[in-house]
N, C-alpha and C. Protein backbone atom coordinates (compact mmCIF):
# COMPACT_ATOMS: atom_id res chain seq x y z
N UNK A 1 13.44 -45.05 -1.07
CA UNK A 1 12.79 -44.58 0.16
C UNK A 1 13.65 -43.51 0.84
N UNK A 2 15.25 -43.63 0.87
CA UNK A 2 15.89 -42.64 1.49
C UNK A 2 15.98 -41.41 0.83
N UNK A 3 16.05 -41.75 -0.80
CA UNK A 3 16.13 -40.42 -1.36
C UNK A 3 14.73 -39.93 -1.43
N UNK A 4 13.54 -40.14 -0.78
CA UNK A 4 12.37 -39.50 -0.88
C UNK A 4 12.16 -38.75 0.26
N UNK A 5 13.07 -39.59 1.53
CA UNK A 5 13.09 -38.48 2.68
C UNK A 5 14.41 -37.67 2.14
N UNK A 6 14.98 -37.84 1.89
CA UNK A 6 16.25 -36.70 1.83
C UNK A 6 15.39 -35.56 1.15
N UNK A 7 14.81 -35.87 -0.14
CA UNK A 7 14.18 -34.85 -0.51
C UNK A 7 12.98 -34.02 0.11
N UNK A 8 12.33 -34.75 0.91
CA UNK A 8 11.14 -34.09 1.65
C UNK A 8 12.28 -33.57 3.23
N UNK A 9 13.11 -33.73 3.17
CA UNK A 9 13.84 -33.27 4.13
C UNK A 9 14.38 -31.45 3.60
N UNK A 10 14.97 -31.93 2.21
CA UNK A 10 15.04 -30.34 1.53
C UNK A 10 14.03 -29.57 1.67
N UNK A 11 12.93 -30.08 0.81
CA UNK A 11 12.14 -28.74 0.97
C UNK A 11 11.64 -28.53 1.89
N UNK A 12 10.98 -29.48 3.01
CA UNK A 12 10.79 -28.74 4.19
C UNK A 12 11.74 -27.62 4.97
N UNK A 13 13.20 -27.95 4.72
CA UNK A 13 14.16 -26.98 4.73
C UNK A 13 14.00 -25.39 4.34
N UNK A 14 14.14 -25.45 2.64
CA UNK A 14 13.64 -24.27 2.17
C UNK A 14 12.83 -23.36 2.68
N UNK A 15 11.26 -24.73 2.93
CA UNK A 15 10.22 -23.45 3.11
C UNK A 15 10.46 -22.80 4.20
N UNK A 16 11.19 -24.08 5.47
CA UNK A 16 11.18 -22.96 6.60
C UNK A 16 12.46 -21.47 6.40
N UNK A 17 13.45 -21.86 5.55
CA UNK A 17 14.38 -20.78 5.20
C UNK A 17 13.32 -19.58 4.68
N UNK A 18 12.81 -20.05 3.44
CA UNK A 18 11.88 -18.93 2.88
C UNK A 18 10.57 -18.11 3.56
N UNK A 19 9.77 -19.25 4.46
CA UNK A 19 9.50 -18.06 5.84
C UNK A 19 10.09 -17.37 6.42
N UNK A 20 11.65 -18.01 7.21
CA UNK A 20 12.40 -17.11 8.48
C UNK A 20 12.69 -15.84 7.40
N UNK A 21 13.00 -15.72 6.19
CA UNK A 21 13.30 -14.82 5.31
C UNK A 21 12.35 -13.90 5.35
N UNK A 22 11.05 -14.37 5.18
CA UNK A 22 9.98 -13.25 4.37
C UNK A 22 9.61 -12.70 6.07
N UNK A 23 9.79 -13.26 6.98
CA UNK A 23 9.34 -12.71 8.36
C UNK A 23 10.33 -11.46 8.68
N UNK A 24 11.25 -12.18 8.12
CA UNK A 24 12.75 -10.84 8.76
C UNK A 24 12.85 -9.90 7.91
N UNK A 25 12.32 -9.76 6.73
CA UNK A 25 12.30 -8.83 5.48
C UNK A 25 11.52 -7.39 6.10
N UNK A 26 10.48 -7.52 6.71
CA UNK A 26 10.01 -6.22 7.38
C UNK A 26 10.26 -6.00 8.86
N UNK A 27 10.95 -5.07 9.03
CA UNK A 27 10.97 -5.16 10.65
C UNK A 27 10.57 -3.33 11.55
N UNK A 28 10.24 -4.02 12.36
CA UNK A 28 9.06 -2.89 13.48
C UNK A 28 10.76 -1.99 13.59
N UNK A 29 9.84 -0.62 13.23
CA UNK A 29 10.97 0.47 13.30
C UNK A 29 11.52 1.02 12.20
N UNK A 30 11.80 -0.08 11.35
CA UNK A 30 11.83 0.38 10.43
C UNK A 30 11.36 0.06 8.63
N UNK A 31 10.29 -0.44 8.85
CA UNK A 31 9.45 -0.66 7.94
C UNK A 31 8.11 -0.29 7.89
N UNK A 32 7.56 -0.49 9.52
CA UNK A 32 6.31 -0.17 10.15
C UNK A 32 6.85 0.22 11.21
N UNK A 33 5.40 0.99 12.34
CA UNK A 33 5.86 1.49 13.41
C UNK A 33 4.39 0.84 14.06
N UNK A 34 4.56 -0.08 15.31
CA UNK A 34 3.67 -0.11 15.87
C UNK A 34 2.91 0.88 16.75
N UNK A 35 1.85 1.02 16.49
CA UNK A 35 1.02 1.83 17.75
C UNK A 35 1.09 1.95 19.05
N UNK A 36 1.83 2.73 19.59
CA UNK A 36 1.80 2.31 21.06
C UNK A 36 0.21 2.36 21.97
N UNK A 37 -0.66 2.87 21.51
CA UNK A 37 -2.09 2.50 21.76
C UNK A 37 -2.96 2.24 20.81
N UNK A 38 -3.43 1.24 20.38
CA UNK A 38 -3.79 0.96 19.36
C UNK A 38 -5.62 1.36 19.57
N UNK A 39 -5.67 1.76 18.42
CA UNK A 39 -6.86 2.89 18.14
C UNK A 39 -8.11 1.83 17.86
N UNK A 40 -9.52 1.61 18.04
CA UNK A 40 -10.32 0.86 17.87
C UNK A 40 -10.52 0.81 16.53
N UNK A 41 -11.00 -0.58 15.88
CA UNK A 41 -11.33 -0.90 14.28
C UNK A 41 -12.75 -0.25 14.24
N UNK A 42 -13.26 -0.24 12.84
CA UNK A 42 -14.54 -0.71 12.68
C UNK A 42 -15.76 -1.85 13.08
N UNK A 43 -14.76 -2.89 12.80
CA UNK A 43 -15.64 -3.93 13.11
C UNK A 43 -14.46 -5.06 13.91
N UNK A 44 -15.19 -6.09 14.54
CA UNK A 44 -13.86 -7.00 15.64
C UNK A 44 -13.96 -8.32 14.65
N UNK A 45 -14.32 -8.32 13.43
CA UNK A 45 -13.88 -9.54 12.53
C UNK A 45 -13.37 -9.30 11.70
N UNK A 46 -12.35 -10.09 11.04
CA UNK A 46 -11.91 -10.15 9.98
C UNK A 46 -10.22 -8.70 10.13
N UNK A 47 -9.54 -8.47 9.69
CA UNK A 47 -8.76 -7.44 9.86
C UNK A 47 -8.60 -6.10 9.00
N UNK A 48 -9.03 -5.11 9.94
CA UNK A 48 -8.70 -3.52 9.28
C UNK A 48 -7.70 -3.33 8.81
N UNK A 49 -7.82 -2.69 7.08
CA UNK A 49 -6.45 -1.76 7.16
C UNK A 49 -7.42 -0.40 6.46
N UNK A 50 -6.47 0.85 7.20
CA UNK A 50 -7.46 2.03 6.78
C UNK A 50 -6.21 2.59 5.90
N UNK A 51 -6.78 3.30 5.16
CA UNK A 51 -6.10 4.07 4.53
C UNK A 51 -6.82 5.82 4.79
N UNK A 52 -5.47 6.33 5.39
CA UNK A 52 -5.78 8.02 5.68
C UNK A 52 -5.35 8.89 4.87
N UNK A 53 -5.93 9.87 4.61
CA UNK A 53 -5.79 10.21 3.26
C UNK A 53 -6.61 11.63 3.05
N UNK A 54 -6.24 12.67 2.34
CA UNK A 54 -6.72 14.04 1.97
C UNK A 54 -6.42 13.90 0.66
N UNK A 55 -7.94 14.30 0.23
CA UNK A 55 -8.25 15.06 -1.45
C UNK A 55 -6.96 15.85 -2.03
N UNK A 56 -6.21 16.58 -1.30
CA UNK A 56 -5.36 17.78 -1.80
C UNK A 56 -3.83 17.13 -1.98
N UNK A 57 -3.81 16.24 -1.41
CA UNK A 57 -2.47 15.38 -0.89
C UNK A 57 -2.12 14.84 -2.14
N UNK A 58 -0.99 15.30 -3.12
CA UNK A 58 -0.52 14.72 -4.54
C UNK A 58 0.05 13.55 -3.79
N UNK A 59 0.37 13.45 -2.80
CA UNK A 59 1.52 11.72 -2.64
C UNK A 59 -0.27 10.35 -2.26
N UNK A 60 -1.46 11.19 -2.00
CA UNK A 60 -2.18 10.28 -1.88
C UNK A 60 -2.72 9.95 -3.21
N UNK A 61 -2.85 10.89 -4.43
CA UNK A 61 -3.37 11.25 -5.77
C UNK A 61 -2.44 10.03 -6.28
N UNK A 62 -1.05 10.07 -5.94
CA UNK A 62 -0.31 8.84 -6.92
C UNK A 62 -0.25 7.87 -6.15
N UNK A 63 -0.54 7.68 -5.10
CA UNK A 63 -0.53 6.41 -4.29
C UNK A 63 -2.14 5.52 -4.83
N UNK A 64 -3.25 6.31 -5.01
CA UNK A 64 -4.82 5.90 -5.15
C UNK A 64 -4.58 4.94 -6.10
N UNK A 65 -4.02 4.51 -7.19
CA UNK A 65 -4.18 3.71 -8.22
C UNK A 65 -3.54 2.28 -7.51
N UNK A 66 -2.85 2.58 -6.80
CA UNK A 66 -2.05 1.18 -6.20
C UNK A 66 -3.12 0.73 -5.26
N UNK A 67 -3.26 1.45 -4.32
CA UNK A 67 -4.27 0.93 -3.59
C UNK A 67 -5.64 0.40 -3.72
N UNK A 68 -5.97 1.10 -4.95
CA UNK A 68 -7.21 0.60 -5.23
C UNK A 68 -7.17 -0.73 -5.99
N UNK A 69 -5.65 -1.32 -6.94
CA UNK A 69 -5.49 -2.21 -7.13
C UNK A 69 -5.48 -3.30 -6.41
N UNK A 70 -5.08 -2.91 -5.03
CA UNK A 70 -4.68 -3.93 -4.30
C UNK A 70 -6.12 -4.08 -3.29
N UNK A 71 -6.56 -3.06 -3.12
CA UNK A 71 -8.39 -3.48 -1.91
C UNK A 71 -8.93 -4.17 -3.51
N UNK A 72 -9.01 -4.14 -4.57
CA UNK A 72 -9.79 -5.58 -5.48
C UNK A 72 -9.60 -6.51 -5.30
N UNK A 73 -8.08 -7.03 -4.77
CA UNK A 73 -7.77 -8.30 -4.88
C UNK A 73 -7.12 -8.43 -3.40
N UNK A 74 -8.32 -7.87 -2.33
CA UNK A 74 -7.68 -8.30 -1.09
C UNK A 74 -8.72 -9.34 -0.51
N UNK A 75 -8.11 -10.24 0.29
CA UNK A 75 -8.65 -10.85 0.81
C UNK A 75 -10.04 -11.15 1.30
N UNK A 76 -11.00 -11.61 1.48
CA UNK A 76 -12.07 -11.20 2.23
C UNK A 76 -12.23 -11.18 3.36
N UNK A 77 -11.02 -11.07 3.89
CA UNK A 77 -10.96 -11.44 5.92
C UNK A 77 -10.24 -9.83 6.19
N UNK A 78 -10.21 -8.96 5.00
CA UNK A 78 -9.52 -7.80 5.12
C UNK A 78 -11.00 -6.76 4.84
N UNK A 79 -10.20 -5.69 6.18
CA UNK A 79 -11.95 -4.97 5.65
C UNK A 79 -11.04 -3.36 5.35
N UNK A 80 -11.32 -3.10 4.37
CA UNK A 80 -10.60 -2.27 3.55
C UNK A 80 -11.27 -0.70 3.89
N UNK A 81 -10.68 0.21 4.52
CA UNK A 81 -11.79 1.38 5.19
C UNK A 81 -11.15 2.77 4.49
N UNK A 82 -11.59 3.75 4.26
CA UNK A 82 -10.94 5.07 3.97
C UNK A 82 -10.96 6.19 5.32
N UNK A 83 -10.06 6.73 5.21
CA UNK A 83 -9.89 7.62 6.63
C UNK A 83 -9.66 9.02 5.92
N UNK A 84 -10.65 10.14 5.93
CA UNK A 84 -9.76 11.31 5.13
C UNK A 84 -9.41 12.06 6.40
N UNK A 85 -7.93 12.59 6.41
CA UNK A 85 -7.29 13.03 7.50
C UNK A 85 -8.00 14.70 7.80
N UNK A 86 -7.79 15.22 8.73
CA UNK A 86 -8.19 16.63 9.17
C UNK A 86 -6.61 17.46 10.35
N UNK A 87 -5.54 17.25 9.66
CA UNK A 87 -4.30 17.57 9.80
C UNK A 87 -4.06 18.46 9.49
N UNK A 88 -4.70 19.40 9.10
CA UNK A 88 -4.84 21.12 8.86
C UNK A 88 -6.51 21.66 8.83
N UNK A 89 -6.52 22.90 9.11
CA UNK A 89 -7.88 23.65 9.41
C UNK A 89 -8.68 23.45 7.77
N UNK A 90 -7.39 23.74 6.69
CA UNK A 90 -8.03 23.61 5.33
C UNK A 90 -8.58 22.20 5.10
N UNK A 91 -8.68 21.06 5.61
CA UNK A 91 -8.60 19.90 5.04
C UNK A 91 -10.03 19.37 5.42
N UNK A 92 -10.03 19.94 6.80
CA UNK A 92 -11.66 19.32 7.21
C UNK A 92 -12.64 19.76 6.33
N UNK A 93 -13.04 20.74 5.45
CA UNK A 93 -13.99 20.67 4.24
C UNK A 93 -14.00 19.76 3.40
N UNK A 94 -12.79 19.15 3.21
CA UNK A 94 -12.74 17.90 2.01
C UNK A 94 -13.38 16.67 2.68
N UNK A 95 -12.89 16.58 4.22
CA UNK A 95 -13.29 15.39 4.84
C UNK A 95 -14.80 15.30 5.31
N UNK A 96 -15.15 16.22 5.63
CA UNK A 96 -16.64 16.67 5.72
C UNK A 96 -17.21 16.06 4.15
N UNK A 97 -17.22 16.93 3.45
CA UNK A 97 -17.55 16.30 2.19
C UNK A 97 -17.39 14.66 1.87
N UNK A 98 -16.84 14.17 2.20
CA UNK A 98 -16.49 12.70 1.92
C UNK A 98 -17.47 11.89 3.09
N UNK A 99 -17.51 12.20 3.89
CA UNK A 99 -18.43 11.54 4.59
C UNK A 99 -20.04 12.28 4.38
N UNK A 100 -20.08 13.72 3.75
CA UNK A 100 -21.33 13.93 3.62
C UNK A 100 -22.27 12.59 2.06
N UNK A 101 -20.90 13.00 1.17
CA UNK A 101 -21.40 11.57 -0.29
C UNK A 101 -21.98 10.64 0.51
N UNK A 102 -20.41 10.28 1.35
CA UNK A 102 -20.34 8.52 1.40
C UNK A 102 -22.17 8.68 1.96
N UNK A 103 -22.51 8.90 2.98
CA UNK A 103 -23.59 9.48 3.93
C UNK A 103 -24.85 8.84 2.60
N UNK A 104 -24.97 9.57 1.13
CA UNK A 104 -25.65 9.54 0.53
C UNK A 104 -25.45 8.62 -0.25
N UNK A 105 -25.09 7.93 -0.61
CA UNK A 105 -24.98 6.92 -1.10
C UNK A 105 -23.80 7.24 -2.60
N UNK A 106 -23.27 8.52 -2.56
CA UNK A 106 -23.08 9.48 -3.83
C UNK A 106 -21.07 9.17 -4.08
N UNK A 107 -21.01 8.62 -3.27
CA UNK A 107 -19.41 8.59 -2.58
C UNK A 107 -18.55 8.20 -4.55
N UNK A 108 -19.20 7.04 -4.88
CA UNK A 108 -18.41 6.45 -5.91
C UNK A 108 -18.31 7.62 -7.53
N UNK A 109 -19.73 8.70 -7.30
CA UNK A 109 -19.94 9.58 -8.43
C UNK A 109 -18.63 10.85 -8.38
N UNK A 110 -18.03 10.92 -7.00
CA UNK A 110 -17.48 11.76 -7.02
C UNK A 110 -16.09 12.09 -5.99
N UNK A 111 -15.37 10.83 -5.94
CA UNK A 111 -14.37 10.25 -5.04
C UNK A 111 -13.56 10.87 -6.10
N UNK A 112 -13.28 10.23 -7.26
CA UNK A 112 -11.86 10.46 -8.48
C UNK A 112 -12.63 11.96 -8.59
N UNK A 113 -13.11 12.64 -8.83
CA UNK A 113 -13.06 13.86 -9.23
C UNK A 113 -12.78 14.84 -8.45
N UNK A 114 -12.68 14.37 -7.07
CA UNK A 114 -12.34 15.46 -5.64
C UNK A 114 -10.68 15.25 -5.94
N UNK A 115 -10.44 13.87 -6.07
CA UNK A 115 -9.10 13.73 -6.34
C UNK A 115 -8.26 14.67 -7.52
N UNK A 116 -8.93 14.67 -8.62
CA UNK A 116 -8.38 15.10 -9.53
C UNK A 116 -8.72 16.78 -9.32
N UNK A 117 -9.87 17.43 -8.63
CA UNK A 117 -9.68 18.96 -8.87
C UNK A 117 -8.76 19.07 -7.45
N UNK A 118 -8.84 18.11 -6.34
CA UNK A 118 -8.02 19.22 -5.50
C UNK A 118 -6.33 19.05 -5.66
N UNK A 119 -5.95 17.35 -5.87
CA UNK A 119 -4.79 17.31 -6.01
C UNK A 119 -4.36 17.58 -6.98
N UNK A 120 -4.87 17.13 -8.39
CA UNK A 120 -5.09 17.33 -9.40
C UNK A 120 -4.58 18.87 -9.94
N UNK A 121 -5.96 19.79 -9.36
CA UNK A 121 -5.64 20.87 -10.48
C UNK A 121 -5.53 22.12 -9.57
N UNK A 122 -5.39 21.46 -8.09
CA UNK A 122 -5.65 22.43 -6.64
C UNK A 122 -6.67 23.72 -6.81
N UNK A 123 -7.76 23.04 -7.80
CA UNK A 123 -8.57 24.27 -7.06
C UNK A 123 -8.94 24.53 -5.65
N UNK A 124 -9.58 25.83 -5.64
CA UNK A 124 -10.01 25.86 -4.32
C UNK A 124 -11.50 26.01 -3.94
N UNK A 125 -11.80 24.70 -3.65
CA UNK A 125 -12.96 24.66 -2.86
C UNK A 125 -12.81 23.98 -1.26
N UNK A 126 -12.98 24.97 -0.92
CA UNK A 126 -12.80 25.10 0.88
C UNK A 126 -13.78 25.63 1.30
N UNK A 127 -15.06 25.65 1.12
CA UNK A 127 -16.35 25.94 1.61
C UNK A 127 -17.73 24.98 1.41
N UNK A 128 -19.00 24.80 2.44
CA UNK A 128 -19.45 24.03 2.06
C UNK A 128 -20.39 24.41 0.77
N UNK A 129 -20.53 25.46 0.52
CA UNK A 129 -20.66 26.06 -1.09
C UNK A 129 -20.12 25.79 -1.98
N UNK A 130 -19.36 26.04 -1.99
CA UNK A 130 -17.84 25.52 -3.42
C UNK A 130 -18.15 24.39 -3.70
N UNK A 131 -18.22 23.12 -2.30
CA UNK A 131 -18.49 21.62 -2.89
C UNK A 131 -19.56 21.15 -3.22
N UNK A 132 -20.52 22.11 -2.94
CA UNK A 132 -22.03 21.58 -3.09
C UNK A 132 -22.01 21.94 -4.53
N UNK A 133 -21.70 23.09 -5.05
CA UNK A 133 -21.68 23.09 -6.62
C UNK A 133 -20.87 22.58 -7.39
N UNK A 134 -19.43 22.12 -6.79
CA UNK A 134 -18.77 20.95 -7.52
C UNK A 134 -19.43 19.71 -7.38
N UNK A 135 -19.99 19.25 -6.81
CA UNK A 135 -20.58 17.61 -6.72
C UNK A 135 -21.99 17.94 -7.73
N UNK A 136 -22.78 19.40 -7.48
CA UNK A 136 -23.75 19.32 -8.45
C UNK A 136 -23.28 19.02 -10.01
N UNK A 137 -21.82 19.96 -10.32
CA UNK A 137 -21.63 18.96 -11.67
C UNK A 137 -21.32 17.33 -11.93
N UNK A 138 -21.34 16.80 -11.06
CA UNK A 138 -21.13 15.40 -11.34
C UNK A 138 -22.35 14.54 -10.71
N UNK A 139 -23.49 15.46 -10.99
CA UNK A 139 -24.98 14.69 -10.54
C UNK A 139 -25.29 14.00 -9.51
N UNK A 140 -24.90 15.37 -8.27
CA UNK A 140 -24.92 14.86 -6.58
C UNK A 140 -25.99 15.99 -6.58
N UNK A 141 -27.29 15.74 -5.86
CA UNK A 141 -28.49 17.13 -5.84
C UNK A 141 -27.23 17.77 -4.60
N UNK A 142 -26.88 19.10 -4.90
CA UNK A 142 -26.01 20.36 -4.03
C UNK A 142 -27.26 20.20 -2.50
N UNK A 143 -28.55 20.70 -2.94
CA UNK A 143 -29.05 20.78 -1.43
C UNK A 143 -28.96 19.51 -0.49
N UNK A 144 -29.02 18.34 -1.10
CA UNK A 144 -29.17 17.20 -0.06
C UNK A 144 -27.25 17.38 0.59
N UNK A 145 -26.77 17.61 -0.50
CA UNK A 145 -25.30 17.63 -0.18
C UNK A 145 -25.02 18.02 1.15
N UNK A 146 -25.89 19.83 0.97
CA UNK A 146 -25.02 20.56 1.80
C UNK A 146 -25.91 20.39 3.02
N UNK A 147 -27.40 19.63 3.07
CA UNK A 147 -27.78 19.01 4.18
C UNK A 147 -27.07 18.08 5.14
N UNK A 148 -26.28 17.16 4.37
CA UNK A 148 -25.23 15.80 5.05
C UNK A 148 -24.82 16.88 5.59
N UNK A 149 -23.78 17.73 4.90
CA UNK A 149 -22.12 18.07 4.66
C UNK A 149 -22.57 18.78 6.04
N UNK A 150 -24.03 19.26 7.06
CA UNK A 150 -23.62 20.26 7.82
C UNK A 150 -24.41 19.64 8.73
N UNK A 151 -24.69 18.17 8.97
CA UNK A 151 -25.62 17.51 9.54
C UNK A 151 -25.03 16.77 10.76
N UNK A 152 -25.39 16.56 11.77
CA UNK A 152 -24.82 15.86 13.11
C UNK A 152 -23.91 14.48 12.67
N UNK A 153 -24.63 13.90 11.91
CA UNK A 153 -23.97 12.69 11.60
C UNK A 153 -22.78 12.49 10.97
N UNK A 154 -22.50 13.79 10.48
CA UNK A 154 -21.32 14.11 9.60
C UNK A 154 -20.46 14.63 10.55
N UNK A 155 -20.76 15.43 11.45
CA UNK A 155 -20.02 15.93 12.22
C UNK A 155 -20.13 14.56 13.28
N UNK A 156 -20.54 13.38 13.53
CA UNK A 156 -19.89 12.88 14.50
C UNK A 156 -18.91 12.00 13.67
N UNK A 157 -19.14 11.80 12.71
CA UNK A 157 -18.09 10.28 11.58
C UNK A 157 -16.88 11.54 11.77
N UNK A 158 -16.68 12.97 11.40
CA UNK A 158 -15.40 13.33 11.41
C UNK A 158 -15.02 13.57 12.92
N UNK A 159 -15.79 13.63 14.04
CA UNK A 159 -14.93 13.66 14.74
C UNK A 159 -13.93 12.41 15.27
N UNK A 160 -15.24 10.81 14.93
CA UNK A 160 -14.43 9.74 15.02
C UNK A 160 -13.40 9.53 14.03
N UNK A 161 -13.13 9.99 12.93
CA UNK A 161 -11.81 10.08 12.21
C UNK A 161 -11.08 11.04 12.88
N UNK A 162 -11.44 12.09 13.49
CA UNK A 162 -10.18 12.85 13.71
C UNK A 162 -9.65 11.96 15.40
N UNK A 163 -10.34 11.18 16.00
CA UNK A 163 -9.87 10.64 17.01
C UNK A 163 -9.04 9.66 16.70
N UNK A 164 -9.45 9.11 15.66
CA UNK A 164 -8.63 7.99 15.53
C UNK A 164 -7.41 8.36 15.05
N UNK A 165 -7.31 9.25 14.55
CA UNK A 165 -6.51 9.44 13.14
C UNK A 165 -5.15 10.31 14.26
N UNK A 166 -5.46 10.56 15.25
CA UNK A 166 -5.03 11.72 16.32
C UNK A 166 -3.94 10.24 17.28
N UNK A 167 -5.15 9.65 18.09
CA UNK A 167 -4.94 8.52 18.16
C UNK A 167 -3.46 7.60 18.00
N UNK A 168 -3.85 7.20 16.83
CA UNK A 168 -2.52 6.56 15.82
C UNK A 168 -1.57 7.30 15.43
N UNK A 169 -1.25 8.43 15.68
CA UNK A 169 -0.17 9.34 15.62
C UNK A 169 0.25 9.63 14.16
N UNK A 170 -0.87 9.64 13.20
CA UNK A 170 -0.45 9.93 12.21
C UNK A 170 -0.43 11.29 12.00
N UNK A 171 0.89 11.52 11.20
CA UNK A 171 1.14 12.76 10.63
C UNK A 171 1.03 13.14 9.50
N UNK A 172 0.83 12.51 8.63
CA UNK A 172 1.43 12.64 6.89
C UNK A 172 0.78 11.77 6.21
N UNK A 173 0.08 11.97 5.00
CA UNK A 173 -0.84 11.50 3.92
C UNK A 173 0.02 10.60 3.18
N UNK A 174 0.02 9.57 2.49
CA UNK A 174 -1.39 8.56 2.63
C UNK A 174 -0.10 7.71 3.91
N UNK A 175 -0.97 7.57 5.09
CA UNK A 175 -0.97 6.64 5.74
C UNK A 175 -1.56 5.47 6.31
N UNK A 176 -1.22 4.14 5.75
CA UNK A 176 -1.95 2.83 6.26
C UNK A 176 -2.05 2.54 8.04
N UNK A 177 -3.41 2.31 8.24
CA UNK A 177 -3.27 1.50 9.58
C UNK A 177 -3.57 0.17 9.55
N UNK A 178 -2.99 -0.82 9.81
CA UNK A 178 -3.50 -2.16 9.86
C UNK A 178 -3.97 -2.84 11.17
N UNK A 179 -5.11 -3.12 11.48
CA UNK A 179 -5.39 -3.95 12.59
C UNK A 179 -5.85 -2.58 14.01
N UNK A 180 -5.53 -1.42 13.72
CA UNK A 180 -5.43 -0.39 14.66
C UNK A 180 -4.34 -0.36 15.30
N UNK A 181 -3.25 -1.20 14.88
CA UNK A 181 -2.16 -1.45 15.56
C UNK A 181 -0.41 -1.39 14.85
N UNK A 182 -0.59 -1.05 13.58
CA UNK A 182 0.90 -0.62 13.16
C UNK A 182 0.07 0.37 11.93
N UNK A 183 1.19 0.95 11.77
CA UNK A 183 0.93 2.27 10.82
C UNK A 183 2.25 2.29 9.60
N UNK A 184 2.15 2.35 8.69
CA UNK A 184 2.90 2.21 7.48
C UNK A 184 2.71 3.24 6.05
N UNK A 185 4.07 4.28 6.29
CA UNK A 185 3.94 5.43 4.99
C UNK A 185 4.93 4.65 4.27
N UNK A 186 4.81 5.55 3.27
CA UNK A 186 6.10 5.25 2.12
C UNK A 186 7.61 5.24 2.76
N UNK A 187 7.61 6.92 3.10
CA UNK A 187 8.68 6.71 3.86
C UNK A 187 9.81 5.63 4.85
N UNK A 188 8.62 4.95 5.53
CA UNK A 188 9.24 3.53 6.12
C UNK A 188 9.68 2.36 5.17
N UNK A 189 8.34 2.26 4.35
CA UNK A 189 8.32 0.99 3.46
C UNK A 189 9.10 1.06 2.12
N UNK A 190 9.58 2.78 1.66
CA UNK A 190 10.18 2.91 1.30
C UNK A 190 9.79 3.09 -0.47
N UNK A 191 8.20 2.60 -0.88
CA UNK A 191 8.01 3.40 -2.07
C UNK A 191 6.33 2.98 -1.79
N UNK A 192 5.59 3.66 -3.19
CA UNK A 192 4.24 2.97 -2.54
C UNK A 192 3.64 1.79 -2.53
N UNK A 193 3.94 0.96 -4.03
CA UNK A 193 4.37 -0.55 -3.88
C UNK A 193 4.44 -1.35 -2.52
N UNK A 194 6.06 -0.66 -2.23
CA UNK A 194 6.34 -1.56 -0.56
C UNK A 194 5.37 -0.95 0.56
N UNK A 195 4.70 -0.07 0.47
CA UNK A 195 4.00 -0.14 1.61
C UNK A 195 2.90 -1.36 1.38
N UNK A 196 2.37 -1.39 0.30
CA UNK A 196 1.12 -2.35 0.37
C UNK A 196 1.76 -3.90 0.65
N UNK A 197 3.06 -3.80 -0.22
CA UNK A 197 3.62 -5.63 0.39
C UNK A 197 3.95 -5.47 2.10
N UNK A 198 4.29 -4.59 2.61
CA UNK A 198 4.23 -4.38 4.19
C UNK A 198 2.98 -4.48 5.12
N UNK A 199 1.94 -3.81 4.20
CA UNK A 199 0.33 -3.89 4.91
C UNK A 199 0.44 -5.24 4.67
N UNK A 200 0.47 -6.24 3.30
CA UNK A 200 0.22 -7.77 3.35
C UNK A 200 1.01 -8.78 4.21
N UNK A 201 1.83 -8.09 4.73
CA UNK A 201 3.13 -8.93 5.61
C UNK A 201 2.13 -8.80 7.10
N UNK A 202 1.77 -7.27 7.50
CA UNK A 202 1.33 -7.49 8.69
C UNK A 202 -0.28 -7.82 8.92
N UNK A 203 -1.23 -7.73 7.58
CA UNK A 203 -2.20 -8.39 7.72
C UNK A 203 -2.16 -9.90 8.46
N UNK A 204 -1.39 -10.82 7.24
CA UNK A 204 -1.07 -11.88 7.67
C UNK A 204 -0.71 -12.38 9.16
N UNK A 205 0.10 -11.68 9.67
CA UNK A 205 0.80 -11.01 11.04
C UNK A 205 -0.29 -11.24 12.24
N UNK A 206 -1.55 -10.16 11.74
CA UNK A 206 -2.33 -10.21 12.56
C UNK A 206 -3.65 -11.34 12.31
N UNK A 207 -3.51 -12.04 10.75
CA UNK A 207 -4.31 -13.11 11.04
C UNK A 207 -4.31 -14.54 11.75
């Protein structure tokens, strides 16, 4: 009987060691940076993390495979959102475009291929011409395209990304927001790997 509490005395030990551990492993400042105003979610259930992000951005091009690994096997209390940034005058055509697809239902025909010609092979399409005939090769109809791509609704989804995105003080591609309330690049977390075990530290955090 005593050696069954001694032992349930250990590991209750441990685990609390191996929490105080995994809690102190990321810390505000310098792993993440909290929001000092935290920017509104999508939705008030379950917890946001966005990922912000431009077509042209090679550190988002090699970051996309991790992330997309990790929104498969995230949680279902996690609502997994894309943010394409508008952090230069050149960029808002890409982001326009991304909400003109998503808009059409066309988003999944031609997400990896924006990736691969702009970061990819940096062509230049920076007009809403250029993209309407790049998405026509990957069997998006160009006119409905360039209907979204120049349509009110498109122009209000980018201006609520550029508020938010303004907002949260992000500067630099690919940046995570979790909850609307901490923000996490490589740079902090230190590769792209550790950013996503940092988004899972403060998901948790905020569940």
């Amino acid at each position: 009987m005593i050696r069954n509490v001694q032992t349930l005395a250990v590991l209750i030990f441990a685990l609390l060691f191996l929490s105080q551990a995994n809690a102190q492993s990321y810390q505000e400042g310098q792993h993440y940076e909290a929001i000092e105003m935290p920017v509104r979610t999508a939705s008030d259930t379950g917890v946001e993390v966005a990922e912000v992000f431009w077509y042209g951005c090679p550190h988002c091009y090699s970051f996309k495979p991790f992330v997309e690994s990790w929104a498969e096997t995230a949680p279902d209390y996690v609502n997994y959102v894309k943010i394409p940034a508008t952090l230069g005058a050149s960029w808002q055509p890409h982001a326009r475009a991304f909400y003109a697809v998503e808009a059409m239902g066309e988003l999944d025909k031609v997400h990896d291929a924006f990736f691969e010609a702009l970061a990819g092979e940096r062509r230049q399409l920076d007009s809403g011409e250029a993209l309407a005939d790049f998405v026509a090769e990957h069997g998006v109809d160009a006119e409905a395209f360039l209907k979204n791509y120049n349509s009110f609704g498109v122009n209000a989804r980018l201006q609520q990304a550029h508020s938010k995105v303004r907002g949260a003080r992000v500067t630099g591609t690919p940046t995570m927001l979790v909850a609307g309330k901490y923000r996490v690049t490589a740079r902090m977390a230190g590769s792209h790997e550790a950013v996503l075990d940092v988004v899972d530290y403060l998901v948790e955090k905020e569940r």
